[in-house]
PDB file of N, CA and C in Angstrom:
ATOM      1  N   UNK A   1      97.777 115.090  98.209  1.00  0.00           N
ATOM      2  CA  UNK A   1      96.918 113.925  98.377  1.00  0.00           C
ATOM      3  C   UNK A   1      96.781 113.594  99.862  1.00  0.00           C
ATOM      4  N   UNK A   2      95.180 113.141 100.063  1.00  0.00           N
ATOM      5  CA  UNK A   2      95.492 112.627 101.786  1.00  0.00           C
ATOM      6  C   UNK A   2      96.180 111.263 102.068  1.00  0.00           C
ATOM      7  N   UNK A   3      96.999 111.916 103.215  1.00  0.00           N
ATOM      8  CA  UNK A   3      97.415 110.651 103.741  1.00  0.00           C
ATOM      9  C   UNK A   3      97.021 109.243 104.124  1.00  0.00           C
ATOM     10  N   UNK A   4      95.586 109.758 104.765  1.00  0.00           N
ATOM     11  CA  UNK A   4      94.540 108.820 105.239  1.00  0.00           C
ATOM     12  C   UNK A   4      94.122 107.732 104.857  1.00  0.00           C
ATOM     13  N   UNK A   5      93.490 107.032 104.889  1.00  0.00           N
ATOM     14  CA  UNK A   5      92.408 105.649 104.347  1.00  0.00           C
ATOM     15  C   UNK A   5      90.931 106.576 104.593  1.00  0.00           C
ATOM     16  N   UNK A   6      89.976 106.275 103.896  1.00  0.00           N
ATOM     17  CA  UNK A   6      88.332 106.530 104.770  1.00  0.00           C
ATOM     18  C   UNK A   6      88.183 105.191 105.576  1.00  0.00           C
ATOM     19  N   UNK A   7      87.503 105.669 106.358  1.00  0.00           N
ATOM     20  CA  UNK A   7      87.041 104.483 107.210  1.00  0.00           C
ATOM     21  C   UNK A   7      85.216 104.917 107.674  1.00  0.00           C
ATOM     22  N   UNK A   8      84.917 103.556 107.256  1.00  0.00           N
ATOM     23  CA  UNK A   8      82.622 104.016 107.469  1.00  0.00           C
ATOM     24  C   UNK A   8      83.094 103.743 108.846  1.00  0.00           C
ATOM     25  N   UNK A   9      82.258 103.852 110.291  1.00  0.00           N
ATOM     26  CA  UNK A   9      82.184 103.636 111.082  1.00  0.00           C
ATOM     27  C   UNK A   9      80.944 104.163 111.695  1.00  0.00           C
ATOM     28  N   UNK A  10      80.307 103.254 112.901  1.00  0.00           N
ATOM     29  CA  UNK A  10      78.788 104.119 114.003  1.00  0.00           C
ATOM     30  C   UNK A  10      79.471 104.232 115.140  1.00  0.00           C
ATOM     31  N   UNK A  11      79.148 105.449 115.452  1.00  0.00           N
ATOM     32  CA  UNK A  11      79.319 106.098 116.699  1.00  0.00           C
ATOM     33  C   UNK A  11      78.059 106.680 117.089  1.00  0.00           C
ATOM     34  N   UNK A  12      77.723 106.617 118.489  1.00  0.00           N
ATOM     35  CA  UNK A  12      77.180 107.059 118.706  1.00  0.00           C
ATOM     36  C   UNK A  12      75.245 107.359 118.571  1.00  0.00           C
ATOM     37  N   UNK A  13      74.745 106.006 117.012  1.00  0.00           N
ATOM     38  CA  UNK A  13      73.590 106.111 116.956  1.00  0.00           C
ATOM     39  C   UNK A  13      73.744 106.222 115.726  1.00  0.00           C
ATOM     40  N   UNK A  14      74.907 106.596 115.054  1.00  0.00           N
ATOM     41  CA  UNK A  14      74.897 107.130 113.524  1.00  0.00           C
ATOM     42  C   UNK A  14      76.160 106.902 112.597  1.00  0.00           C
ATOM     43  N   UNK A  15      75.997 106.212 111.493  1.00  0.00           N
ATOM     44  CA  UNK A  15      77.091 105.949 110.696  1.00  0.00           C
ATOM     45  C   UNK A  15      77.722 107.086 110.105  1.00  0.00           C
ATOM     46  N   UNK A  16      79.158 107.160 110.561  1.00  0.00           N
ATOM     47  CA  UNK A  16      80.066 108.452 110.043  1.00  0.00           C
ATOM     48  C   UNK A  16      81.088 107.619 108.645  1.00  0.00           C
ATOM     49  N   UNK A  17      81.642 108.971 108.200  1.00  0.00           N
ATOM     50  CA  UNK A  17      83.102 108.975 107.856  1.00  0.00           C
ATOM     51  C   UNK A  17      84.365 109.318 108.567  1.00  0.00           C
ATOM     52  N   UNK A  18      85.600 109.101 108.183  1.00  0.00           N
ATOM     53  CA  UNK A  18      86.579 109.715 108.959  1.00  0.00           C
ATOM     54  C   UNK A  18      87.461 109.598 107.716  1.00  0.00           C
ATOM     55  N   UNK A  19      88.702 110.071 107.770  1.00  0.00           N
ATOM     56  CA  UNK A  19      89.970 110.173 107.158  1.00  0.00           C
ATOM     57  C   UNK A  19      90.681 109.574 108.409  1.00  0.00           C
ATOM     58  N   UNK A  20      91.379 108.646 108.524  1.00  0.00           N
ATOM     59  CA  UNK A  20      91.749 108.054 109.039  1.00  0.00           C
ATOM     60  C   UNK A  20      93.487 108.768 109.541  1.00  0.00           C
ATOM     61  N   UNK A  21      93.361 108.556 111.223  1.00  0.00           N
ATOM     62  CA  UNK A  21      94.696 109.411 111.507  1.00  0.00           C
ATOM     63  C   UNK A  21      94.437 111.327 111.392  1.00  0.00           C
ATOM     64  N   UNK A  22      92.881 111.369 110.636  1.00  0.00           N
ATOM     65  CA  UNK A  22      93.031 112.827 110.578  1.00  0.00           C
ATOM     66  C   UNK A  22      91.546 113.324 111.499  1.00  0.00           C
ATOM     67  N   UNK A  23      90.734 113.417 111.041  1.00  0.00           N
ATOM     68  CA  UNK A  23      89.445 114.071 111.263  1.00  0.00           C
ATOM     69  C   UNK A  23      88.677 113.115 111.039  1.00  0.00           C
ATOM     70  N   UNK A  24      87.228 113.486 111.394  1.00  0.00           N
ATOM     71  CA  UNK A  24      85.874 112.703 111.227  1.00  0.00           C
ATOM     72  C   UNK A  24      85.200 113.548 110.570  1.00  0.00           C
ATOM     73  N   UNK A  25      84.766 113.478 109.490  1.00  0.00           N
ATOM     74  CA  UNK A  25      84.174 113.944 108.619  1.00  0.00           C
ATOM     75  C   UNK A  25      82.536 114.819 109.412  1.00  0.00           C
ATOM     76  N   UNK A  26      81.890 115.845 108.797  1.00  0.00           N
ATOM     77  CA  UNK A  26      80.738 116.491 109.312  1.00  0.00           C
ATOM     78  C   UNK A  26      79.463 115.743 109.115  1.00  0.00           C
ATOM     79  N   UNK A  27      79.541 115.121 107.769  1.00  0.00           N
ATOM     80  CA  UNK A  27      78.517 114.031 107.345  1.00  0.00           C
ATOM     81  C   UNK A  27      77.633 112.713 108.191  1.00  0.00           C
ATOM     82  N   UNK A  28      76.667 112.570 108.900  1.00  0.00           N
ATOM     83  CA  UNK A  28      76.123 111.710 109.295  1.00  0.00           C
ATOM     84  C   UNK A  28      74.972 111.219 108.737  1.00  0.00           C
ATOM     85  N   UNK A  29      74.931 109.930 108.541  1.00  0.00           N
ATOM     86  CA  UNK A  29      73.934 108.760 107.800  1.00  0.00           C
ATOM     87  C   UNK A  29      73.140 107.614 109.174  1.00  0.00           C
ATOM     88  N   UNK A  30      71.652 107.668 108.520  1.00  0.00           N
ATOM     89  CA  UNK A  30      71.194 107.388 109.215  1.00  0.00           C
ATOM     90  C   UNK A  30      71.559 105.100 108.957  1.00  0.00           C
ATOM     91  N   UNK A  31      71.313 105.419 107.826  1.00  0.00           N
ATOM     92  CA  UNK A  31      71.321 103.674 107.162  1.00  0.00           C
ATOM     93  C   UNK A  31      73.322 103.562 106.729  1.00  0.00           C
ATOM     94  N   UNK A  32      73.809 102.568 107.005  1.00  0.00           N
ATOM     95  CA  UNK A  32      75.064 102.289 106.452  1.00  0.00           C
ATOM     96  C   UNK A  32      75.341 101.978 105.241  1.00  0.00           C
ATOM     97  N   UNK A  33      74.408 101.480 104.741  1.00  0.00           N
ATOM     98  CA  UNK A  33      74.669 101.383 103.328  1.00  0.00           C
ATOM     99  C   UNK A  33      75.016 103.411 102.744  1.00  0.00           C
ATOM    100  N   UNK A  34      74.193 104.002 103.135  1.00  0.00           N
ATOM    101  CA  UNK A  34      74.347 105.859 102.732  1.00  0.00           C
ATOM    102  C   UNK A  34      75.840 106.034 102.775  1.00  0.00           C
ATOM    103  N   UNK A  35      75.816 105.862 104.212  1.00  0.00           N
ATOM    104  CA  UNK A  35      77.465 106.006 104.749  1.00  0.00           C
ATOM    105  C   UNK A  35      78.752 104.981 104.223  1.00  0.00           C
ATOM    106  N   UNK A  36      78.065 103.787 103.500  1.00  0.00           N
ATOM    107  CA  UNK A  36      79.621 103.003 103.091  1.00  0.00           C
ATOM    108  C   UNK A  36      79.586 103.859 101.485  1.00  0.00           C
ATOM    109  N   UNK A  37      78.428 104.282 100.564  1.00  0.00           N
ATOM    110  CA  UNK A  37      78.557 104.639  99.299  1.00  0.00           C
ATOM    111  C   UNK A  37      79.411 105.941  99.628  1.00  0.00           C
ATOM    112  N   UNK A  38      79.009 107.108 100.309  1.00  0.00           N
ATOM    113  CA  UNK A  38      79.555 108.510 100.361  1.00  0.00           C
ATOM    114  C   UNK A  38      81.234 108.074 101.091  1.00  0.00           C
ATOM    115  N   UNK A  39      81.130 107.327 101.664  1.00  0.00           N
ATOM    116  CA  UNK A  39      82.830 106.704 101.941  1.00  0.00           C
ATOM    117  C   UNK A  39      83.366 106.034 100.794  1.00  0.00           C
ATOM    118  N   UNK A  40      82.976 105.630 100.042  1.00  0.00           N
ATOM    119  CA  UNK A  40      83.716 104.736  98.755  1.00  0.00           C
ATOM    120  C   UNK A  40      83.824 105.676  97.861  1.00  0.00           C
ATOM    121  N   UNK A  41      83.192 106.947  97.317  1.00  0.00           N
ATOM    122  CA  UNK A  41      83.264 107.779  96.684  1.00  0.00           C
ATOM    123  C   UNK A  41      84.444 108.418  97.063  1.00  0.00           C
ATOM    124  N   UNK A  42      84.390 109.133  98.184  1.00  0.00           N
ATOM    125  CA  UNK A  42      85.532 109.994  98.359  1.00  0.00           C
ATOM    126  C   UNK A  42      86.816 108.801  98.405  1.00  0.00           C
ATOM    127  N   UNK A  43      86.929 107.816  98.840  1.00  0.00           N
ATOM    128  CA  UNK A  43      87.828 107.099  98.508  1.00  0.00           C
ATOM    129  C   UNK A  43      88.307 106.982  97.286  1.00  0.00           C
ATOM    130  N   UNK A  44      87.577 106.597  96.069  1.00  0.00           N
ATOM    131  CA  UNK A  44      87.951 106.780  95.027  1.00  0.00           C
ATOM    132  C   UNK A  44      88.848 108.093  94.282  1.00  0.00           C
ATOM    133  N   UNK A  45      88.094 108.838  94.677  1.00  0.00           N
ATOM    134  CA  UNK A  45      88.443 110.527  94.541  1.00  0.00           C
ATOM    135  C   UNK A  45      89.535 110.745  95.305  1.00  0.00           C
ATOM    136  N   UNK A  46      89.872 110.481  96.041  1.00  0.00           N
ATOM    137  CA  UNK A  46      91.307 110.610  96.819  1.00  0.00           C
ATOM    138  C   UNK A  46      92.297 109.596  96.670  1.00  0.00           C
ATOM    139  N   UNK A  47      91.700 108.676  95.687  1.00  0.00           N
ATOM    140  CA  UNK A  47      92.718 107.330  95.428  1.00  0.00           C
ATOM    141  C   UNK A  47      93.600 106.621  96.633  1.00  0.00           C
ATOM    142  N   UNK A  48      92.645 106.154  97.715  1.00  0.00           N
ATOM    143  CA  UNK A  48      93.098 105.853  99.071  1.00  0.00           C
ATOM    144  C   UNK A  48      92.471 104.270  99.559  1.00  0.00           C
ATOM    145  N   UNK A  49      92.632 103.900 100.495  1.00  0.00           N
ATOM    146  CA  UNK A  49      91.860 102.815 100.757  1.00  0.00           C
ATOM    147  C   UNK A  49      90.393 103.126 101.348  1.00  0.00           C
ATOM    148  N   UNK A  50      89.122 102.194 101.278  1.00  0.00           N
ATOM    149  CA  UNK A  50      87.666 102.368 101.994  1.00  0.00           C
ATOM    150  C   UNK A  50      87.616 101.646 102.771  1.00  0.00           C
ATOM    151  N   UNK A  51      87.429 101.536 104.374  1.00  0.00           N
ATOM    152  CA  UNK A  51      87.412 100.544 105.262  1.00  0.00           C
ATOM    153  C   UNK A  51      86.046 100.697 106.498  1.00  0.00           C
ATOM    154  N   UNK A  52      85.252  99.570 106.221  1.00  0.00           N
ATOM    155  CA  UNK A  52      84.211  99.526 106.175  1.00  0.00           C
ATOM    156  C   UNK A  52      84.178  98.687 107.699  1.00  0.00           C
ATOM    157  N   UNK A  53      83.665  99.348 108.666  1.00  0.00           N
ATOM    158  CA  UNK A  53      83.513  98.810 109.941  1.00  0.00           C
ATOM    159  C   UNK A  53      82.400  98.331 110.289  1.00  0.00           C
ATOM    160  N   UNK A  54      82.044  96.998 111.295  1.00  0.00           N
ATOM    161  CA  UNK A  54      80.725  96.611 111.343  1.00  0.00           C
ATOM    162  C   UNK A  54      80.344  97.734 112.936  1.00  0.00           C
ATOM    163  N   UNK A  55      78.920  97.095 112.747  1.00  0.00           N
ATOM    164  CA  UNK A  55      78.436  98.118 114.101  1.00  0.00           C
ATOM    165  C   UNK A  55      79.407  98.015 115.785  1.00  0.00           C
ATOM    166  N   UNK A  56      79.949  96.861 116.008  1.00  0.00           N
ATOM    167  CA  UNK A  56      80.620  96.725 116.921  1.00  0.00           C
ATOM    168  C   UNK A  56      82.447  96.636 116.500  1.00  0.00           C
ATOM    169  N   UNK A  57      82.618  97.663 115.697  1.00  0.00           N
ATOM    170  CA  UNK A  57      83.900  98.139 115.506  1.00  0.00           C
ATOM    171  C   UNK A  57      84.985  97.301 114.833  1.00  0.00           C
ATOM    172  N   UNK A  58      84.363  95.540 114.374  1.00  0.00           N
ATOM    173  CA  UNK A  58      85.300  95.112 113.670  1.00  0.00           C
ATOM    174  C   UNK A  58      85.072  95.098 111.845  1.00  0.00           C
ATOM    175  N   UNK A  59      86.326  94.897 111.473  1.00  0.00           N
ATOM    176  CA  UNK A  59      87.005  95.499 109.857  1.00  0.00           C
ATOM    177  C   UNK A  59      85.818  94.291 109.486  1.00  0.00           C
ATOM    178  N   UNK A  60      84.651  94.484 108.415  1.00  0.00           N
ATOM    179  CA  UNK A  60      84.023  93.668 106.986  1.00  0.00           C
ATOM    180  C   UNK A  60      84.789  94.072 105.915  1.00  0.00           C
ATOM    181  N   UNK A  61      85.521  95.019 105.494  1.00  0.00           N
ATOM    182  CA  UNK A  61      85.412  95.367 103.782  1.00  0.00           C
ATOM    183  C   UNK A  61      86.951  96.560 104.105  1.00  0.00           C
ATOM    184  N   UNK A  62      87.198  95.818 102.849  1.00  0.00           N
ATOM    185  CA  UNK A  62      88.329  97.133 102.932  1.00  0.00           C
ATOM    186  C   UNK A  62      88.987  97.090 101.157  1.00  0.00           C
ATOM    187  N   UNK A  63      88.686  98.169 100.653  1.00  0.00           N
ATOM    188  CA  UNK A  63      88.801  98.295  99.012  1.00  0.00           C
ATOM    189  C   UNK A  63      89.677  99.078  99.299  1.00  0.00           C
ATOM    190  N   UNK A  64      90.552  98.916  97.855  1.00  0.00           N
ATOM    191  CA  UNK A  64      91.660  99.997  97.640  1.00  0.00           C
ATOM    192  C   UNK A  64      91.247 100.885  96.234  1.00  0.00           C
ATOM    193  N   UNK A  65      91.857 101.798  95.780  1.00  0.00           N
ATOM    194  CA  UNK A  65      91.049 102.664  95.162  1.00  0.00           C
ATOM    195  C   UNK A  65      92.100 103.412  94.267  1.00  0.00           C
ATOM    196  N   UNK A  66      93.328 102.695  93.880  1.00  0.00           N
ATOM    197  CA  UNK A  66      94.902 103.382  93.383  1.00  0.00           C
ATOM    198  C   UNK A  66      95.858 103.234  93.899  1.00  0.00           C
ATOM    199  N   UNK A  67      96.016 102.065  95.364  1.00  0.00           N
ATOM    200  CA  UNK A  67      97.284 102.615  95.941  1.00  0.00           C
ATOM    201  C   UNK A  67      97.379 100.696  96.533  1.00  0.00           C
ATOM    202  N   UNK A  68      98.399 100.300  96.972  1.00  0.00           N
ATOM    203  CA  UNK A  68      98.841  99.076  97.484  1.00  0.00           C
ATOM    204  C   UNK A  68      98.412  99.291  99.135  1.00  0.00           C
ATOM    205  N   UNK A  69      97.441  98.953  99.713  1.00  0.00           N
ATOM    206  CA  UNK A  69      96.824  99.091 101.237  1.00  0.00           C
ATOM    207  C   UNK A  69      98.350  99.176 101.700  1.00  0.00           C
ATOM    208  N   UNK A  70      98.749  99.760 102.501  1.00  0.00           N
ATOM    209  CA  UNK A  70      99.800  99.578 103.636  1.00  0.00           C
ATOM    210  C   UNK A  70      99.672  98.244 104.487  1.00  0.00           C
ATOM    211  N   UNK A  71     101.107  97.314 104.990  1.00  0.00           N
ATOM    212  CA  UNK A  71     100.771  96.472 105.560  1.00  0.00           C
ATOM    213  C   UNK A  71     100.722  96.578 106.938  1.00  0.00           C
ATOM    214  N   UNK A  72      99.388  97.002 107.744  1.00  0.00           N
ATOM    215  CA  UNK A  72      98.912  97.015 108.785  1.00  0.00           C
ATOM    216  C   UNK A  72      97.726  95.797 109.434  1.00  0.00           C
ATOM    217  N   UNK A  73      98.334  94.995 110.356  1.00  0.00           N
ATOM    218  CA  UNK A  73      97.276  94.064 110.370  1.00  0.00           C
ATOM    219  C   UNK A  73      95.763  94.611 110.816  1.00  0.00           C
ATOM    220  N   UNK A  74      94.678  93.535 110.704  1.00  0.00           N
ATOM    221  CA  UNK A  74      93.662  93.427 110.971  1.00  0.00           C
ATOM    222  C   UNK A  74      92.761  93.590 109.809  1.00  0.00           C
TER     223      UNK A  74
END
């Protein structure tokens, strides 16, 4: 199982995924809504947390998906 959380995030012009602590996913979305659904999916599927970043990098949303979030602030 991954270790990770997903996390949506924009970089750069374009809303990504990441596995959090690991890689950034290959996938880029032009609209965030694309990019928070294809992040909540694999979240689910990996039974991890979804953490949903606004355009200037702070936490809106953060679902859990099977597991007790770790207690990390913010």
């Amino acid at each position: 199982m991954t270790e990770g959380d997903i996390e949506t995030f924009h970089e750069d012009g374009v809303w990504r995924n990441r596995i959090e602590g690991h890689q950034v996913l290959d996938d880029r979305f032009e609209r965030k809504s694309d990019a928070v659904e294809a992040g909540r999916d694999l979240a689910q599927v990996l039974r991890v947390e979804h953490i949903v970043r606004a355009l200037h990098g702070r936490i809106v949303e953060r679902t859990s998906y099977g597991h007790v979030p770790r207690d990390i602030p913010g």
